[in-house]
Protein backbone atom coordinates (compact mmCIF):
# COMPACT_ATOMS: atom_id res chain seq x y z
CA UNK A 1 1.41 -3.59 6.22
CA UNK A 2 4.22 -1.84 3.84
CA UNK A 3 6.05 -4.18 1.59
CA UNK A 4 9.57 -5.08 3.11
CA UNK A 5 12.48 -3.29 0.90
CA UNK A 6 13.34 -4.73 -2.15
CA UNK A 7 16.31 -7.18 -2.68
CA UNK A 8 19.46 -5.18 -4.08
CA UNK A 9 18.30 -1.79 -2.08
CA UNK A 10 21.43 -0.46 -0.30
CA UNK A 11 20.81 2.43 2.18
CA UNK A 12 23.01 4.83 3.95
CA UNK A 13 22.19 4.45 7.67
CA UNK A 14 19.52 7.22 7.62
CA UNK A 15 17.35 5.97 4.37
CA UNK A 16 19.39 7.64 1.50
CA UNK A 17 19.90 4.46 -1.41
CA UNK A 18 23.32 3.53 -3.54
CA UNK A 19 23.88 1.30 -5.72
CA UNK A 20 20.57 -0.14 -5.95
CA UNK A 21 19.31 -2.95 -8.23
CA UNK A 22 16.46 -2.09 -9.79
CA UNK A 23 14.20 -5.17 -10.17
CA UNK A 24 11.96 -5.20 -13.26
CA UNK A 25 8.37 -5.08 -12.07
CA UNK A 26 4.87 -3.90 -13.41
CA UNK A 27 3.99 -2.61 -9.91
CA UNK A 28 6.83 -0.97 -8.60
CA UNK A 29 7.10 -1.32 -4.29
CA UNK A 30 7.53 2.28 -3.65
CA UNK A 31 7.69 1.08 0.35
CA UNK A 32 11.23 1.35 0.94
CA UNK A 33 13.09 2.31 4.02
CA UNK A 34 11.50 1.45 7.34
CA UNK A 35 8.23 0.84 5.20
CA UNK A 36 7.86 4.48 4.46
CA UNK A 37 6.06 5.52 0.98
CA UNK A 38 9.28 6.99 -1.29
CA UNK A 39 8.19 9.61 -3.61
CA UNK A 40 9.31 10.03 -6.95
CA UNK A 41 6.96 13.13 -7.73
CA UNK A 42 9.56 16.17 -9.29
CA UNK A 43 12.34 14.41 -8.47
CA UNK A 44 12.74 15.25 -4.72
CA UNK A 45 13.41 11.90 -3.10
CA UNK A 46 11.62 11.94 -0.24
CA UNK A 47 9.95 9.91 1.27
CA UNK A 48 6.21 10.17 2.28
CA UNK A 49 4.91 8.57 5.63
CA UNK A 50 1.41 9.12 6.68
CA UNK A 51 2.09 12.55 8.62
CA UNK A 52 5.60 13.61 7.23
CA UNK A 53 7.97 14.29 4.64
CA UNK A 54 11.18 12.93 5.47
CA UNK A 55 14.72 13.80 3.68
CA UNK A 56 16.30 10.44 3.52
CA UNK A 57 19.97 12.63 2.47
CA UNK A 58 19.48 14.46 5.55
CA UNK A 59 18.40 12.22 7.67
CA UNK A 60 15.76 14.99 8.79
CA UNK A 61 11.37 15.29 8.62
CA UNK A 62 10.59 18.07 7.01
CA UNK A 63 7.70 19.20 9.09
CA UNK A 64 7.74 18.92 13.30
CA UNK A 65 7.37 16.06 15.29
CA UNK A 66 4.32 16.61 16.95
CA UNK A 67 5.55 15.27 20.20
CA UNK A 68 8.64 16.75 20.00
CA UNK A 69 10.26 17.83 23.08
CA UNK A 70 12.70 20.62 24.14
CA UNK A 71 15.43 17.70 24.59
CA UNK A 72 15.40 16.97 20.55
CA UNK A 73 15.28 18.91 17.68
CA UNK A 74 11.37 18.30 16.18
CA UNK A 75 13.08 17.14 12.87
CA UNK A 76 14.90 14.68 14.23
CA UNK A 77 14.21 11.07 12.46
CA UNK A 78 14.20 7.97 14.33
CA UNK A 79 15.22 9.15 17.69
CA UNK A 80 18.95 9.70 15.83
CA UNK A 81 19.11 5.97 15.41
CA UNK A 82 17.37 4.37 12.49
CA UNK A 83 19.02 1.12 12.31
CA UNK A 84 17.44 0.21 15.85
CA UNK A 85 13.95 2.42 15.55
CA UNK A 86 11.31 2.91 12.54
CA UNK A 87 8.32 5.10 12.57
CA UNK A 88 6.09 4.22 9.28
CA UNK A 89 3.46 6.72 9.98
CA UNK A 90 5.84 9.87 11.18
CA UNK A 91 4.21 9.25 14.90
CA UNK A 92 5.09 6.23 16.49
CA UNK A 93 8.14 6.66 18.44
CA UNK A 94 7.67 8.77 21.37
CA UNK A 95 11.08 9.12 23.68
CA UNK A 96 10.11 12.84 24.56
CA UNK A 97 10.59 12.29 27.76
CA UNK A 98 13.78 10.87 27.84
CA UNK A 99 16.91 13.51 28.69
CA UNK A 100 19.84 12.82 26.30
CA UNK A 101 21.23 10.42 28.91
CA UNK A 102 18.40 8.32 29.44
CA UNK A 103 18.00 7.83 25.92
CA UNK A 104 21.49 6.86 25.64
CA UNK A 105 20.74 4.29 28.36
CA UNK A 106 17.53 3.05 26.80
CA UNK A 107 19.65 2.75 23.56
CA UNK A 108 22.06 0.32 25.22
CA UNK A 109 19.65 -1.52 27.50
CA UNK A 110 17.20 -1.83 23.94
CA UNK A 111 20.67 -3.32 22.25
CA UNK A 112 21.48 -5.16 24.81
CA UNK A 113 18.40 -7.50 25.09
CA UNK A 114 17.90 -7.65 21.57
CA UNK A 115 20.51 -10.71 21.73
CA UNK A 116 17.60 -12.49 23.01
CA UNK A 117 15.03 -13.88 20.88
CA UNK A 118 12.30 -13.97 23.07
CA UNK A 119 12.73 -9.87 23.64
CA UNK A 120 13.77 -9.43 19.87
CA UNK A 121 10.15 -11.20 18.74
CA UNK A 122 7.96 -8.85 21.04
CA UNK A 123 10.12 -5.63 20.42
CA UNK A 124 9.26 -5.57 17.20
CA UNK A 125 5.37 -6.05 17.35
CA UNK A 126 5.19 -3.09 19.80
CA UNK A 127 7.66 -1.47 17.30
CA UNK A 128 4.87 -3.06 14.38
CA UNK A 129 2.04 -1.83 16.10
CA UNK A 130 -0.53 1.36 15.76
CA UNK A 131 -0.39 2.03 19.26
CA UNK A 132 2.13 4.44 20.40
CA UNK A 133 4.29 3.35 23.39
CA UNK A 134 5.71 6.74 25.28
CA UNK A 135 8.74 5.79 27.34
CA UNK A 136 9.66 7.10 30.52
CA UNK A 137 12.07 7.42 33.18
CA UNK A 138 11.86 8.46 36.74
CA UNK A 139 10.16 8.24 40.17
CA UNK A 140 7.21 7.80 40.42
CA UNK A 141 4.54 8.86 42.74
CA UNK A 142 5.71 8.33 46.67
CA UNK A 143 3.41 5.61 48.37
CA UNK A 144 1.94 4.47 44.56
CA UNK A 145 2.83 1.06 43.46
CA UNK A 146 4.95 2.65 40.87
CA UNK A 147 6.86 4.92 43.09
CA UNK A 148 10.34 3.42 41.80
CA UNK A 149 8.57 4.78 38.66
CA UNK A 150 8.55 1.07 37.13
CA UNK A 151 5.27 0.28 35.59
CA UNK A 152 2.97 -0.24 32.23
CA UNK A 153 -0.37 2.24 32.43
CA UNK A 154 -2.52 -0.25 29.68
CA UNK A 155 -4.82 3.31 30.08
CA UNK A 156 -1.98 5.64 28.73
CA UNK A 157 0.16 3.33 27.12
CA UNK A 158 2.94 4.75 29.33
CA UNK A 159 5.93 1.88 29.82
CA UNK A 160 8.09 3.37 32.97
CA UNK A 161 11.59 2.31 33.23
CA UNK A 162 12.50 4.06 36.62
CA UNK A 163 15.38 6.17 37.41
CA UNK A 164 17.84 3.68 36.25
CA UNK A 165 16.38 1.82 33.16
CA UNK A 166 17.74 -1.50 34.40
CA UNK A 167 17.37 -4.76 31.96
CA UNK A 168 15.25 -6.50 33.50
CA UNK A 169 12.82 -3.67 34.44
CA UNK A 170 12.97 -2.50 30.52
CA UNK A 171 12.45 -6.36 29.38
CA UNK A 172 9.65 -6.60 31.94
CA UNK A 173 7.57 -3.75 31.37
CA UNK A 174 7.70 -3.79 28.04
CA UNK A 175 6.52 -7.09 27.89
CA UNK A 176 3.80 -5.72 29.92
CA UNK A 177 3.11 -3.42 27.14
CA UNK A 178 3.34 -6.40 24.11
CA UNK A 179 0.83 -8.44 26.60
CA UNK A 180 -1.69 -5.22 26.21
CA UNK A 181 -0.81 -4.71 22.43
CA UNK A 182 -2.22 -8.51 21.67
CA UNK A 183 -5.37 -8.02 24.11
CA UNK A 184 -4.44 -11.42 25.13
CA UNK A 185 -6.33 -11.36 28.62
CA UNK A 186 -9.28 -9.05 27.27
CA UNK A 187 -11.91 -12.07 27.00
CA UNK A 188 -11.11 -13.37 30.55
CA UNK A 189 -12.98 -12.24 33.18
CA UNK A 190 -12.16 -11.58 36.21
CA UNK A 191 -8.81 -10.58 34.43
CA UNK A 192 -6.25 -12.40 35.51
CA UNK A 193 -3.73 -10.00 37.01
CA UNK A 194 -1.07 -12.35 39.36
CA UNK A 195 -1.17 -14.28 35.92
CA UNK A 196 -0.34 -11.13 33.80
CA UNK A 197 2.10 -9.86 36.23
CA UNK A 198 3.90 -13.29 36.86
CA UNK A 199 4.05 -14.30 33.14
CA UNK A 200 6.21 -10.75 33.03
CA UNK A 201 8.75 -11.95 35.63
CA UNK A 202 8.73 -15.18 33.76
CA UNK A 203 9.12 -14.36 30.30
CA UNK A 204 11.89 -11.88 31.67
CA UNK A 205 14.05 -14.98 33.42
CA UNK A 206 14.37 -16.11 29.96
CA UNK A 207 14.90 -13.14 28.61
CA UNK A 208 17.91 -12.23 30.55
CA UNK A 209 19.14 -16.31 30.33
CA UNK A 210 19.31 -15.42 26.51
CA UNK A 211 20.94 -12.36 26.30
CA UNK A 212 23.38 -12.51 29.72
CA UNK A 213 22.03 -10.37 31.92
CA UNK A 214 21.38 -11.02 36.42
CA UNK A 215 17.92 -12.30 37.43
CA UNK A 216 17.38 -10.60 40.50
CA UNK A 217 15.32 -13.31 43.08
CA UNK A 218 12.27 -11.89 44.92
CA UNK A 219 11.77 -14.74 47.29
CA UNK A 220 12.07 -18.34 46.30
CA UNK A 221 9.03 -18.36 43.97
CA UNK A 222 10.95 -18.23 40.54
CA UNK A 223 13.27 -21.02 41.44
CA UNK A 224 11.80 -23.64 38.84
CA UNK A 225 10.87 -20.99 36.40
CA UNK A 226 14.60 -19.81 36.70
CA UNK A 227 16.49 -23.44 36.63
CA UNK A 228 14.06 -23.90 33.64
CA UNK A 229 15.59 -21.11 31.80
CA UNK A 230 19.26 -22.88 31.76
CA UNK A 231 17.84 -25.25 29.29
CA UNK A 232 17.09 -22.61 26.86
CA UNK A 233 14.03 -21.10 25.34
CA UNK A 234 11.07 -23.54 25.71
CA UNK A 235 9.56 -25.16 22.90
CA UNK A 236 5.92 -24.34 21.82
CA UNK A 237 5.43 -28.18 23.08
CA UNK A 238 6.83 -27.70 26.04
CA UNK A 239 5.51 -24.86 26.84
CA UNK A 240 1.89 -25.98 25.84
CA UNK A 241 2.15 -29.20 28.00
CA UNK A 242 0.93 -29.84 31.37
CA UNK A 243 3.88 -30.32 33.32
CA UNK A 244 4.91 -26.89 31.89
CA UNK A 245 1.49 -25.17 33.00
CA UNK A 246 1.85 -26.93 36.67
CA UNK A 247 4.99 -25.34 36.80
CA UNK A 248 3.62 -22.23 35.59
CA UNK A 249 0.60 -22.21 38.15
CA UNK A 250 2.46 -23.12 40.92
CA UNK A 251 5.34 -20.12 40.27
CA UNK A 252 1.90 -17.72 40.22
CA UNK A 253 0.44 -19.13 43.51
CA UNK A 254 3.71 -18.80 45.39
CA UNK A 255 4.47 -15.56 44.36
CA UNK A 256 0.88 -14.03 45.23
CA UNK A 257 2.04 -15.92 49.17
CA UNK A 258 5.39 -14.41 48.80
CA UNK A 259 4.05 -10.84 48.41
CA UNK A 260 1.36 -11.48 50.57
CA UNK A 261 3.36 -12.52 53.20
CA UNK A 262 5.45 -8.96 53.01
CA UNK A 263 1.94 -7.38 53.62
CA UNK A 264 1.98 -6.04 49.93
CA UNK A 265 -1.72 -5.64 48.92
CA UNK A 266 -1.71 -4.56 45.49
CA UNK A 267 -4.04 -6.64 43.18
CA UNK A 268 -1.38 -7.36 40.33
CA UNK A 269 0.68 -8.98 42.71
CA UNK A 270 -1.95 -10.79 45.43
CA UNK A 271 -5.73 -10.97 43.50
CA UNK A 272 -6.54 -15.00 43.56
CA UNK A 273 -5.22 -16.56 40.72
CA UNK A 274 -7.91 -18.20 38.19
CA UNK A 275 -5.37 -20.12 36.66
CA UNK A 276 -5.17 -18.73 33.06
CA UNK A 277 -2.49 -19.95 30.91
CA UNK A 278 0.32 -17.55 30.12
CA UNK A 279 -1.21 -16.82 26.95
CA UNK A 280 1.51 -13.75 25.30
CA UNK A 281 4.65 -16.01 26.29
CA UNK A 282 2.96 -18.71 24.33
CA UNK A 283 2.25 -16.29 21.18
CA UNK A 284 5.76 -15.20 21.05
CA UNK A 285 6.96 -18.96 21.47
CA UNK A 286 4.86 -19.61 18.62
CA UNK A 287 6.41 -16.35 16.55
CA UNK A 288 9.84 -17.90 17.29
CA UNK A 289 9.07 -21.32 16.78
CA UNK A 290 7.24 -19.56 12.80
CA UNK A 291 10.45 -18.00 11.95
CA UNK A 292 12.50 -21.48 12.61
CA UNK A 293 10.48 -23.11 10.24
């Protein structure tokens, strides 16, 4: 991974340095802002990711995103907002889709959540990782399990916020997304899909005790889960002991009877469940629990 900036580096919001201290060193860390390779061939100042040139002064790549869409300019760097986005390799964020509105949204909602720490920890892998995550909002397919057009595709890497990008929807499916990123469930077999799809509710109760926002209840499955999540974020103890997997296993049996019981028969909400352990809730428990230290 790039080397973090170095201590004394001041940067206008879009990459462009002042005032910085330049720490003696016999091997200069040339990976500066948002761990992007800054050239100091002829003097130009840019700054070299693995695809692009980018004009820290300008804020602006110097060749076209090759995603770009009609909605944003191809040269546009970090989606217009650099202190919330990076892209390393001149590739990795992908809001093509995304009308100037909807991006505005997702901008909020993404700001928004980060005041949790549970949400913060697993933003920033999928923000860390090689895959790229394309975001999308809208309808989805009428009579398709995504036809409010909320859903992760683990085969496209597509994360769908629906038509109105709620919270909890963005918290959810992109935890969906950070549970495919760590291949978490890819030695289980069958793969546990109530487990994957309940963990995502659960992880987002906490998620929305930590940063303020409404839990909405689908039936009375959550209700432990949810009275759990006044005490705060669970410790890696806790949340690796057995009265916290009962509680765990119980909230993913009575949801698959809840949606059975409306006649839903899609697998990620009614396949039997073969009692897995939530297993990416735990990883980013232990991230937290890393950083603490």
């Amino acid at each position: 991974m790039p080397a973090p900036p170095r201590a004394g580096d001041n940067y206008y919001p879009f990459g462009m340095t002042f005032n910085s201290y330049q720490r003696p060193t016999s091997l200069p860390n040339k990976y500066l802002f948002n761990g992007i390779e800054r050239q100091t061939d002829f003097d130009l100042g840019w700054d070299l990711a693995e695809f692009r040139g980018y004009d820290p002064a300008l804020g602006r790549w110097m060749q076209i995103d090759p995603k770009a869409s009609e909605r944003e300019s191809p040269y546009v760097g970090f989606a217009n907002n650099p202190i919330l986005y990076s892209d390393p390799l001149g590739d990795t964020i992908d809001v093509s889709n995304l009308s100037a509105s909807q991006l505005e949204t997702y901008n909020s909602q993404i700001a928004f959540l980060m005041k949790s720490e549970i949400f913060a920890t697993y933003y920033t892998q999928l923000q860390e990782s090689e895959t790229t995550y394309t975001i999308s909002a809208g309808k989805g397919e009428e009579g398709t399990p995504s036809e409010a057009g909320q859903f992760f595709n683990p085969n496209t890497n597509e994360v769908g916020l629906g038509e109105n990008m709620n919270s909890y929807v963005v918290a959810q499916e992109l935890f969906h997304a950070f549970q495919s990123d760590g291949e978490f469930y890819k030695d289980d077999k069958p793969k546990p899909l109530s487990t994957i799809e309940t963990e995502g509710d659960v992880a987002t109760i906490y998620v929305m005790a930590e940063s303020g926002g409404l839990t909405p209840i689908y039936g009375d499955w959550s209700q432990d889960i949810l009275f759990d999540s006044f005490d705060g974020t669970p410790s890696l103890e806790k949340i690796q002991s057995e009265g916290y997997q009962q509680m765990f296993q119980k909230a993913v049996n009575d949801r698959i009877e809840y949606y059975k019981g409306t006649g839903l028969n899609v697998p990620t909400y009614t396949a039997p469940n073969t009692g897995v352990k939530p297993k990416a809730l735990e990883n980013v428990i232990k991230r937290l629990s890393g950083q603490k230290k």
